[in-house]
Protein backbone atom coordinates (compact mmCIF):
# COMPACT_ATOMS: atom_id res chain seq x y z
CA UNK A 1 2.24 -6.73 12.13
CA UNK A 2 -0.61 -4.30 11.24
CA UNK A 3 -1.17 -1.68 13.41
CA UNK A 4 -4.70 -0.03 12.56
CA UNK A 5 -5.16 3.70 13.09
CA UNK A 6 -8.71 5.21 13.57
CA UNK A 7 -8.40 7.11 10.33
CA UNK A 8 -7.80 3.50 8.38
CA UNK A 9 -11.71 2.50 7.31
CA UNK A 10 -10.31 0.14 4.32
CA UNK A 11 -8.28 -1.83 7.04
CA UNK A 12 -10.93 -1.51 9.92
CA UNK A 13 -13.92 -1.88 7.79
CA UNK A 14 -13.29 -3.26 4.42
CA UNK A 15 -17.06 -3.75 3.67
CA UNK A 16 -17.93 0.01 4.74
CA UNK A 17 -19.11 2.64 2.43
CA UNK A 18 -16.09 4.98 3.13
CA UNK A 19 -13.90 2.09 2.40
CA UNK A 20 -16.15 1.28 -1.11
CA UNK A 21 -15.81 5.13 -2.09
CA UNK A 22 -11.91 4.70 -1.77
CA UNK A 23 -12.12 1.66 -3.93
CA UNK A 24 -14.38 3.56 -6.32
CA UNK A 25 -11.68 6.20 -6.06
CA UNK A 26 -8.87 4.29 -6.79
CA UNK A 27 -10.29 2.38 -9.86
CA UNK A 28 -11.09 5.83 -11.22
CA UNK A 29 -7.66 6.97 -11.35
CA UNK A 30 -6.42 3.75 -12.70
CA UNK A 31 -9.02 3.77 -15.58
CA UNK A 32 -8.48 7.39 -16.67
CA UNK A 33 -4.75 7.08 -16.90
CA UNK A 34 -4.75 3.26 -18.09
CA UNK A 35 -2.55 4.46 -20.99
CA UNK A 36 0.05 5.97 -19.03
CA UNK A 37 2.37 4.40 -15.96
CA UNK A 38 1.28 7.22 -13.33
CA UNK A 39 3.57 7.36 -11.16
CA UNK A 40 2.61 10.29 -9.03
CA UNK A 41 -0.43 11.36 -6.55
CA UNK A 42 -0.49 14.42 -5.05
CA UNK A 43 -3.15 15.08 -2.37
CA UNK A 44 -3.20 18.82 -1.55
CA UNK A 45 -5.47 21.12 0.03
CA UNK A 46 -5.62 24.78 1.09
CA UNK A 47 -6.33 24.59 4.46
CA UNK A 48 -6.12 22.47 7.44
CA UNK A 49 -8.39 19.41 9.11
CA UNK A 50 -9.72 18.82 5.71
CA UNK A 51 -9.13 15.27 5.23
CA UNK A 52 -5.98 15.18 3.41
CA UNK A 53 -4.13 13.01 5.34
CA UNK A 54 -7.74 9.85 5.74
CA UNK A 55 -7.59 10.22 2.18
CA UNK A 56 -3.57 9.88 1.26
CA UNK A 57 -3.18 6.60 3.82
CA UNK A 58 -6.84 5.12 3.02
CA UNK A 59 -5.92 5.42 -0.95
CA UNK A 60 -2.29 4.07 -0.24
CA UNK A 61 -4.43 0.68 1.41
CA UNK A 62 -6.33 0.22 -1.46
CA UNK A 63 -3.57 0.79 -3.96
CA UNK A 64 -1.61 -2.16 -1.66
CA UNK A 65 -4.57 -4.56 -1.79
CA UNK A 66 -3.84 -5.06 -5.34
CA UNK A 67 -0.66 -5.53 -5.10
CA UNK A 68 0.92 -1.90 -5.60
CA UNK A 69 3.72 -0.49 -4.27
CA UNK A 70 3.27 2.86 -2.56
CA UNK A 71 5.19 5.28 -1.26
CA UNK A 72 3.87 7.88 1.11
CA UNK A 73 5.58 10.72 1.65
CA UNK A 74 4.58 13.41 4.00
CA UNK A 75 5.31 16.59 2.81
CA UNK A 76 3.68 18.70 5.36
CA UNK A 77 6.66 19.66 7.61
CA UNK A 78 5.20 22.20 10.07
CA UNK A 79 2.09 19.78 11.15
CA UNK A 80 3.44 16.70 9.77
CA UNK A 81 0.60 13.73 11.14
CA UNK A 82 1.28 10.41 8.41
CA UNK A 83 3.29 9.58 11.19
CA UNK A 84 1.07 9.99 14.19
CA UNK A 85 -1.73 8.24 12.51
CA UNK A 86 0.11 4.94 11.59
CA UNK A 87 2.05 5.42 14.83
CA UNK A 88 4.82 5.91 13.54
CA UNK A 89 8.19 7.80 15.14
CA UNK A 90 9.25 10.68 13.06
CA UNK A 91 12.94 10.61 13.99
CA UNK A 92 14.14 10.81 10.45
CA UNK A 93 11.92 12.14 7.16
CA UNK A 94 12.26 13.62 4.52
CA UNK A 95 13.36 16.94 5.94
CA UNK A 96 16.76 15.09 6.60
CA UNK A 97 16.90 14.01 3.14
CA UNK A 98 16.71 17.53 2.16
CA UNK A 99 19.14 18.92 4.60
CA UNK A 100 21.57 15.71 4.09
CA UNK A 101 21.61 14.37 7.14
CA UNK A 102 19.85 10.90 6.01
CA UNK A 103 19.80 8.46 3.15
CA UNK A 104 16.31 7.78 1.20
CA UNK A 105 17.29 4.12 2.82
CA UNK A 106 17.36 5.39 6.55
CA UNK A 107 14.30 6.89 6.33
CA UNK A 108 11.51 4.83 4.92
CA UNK A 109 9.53 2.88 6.70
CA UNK A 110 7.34 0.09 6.50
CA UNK A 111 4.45 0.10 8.73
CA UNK A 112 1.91 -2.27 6.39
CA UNK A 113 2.61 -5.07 3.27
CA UNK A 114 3.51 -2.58 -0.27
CA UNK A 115 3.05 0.38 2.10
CA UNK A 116 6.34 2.76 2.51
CA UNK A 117 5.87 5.34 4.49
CA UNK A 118 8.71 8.53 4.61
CA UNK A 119 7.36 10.77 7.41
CA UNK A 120 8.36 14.48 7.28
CA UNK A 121 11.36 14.19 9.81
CA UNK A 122 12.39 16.47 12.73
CA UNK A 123 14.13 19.44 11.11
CA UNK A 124 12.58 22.38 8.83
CA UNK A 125 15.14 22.99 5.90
């Protein structure tokens, strides 16, 4: 079952602009690194409210419309919000994988289709 946050434009509004620029986007990466099996994105940014988190879960859509598995992982565990926007609950993250309380298995999620989600968890290591 989907369940569409506001912050989704390539679920909500697959013909939009935004949701063309994240399409743009993600054929960009895919054509500079064609040669190599990237495995890894990191979306960082130095301060807060700046988009990080639209960005990480509308490029994770587009990278799933083609048939890609992703993993998101929020890293951000003292305002963790990949959970809150996919409405998620953040019982167990990857802050319990850390402190080894929780298995990688316990914790991920699966909120759409090749979407895994690992939110940030409930304890600071």
């Amino acid at each position: 079952m989907l369940r569409v946050g506001d912050e989704l434009i390539t679920l909500i509004d697959p013909d939009a602009p935004a949701s063309e620029a994240y399409r743009t986007l993600r054929t960009n990466i895919l054509m500079r690194n064609f040669d190599r099996d990237m495995k890894v994105i990191n979306i960082i940014s130095t301060t807060a409210q700046e988009g990080k988190t639209t960005c990480v879960l509308n490029l994770a859509m587009v990278y799933a419309q083609l048939q890609k598995k992703v993993l998101v992982i929020d890293l951000d565990l003292r305002m963790p919000t990949i959970h809150k926007k996919l409405k998620l609950k953040n019982k167990k993250g990857i802050s319990d994988i850390i402190g080894h309380q929780a298995d990688f298995e316990e914790v991920v999620l699966q909120p759409y289709e090749n979407v895994d989600v690992i939110t940030a968890g409930t304890k600071i290591p």
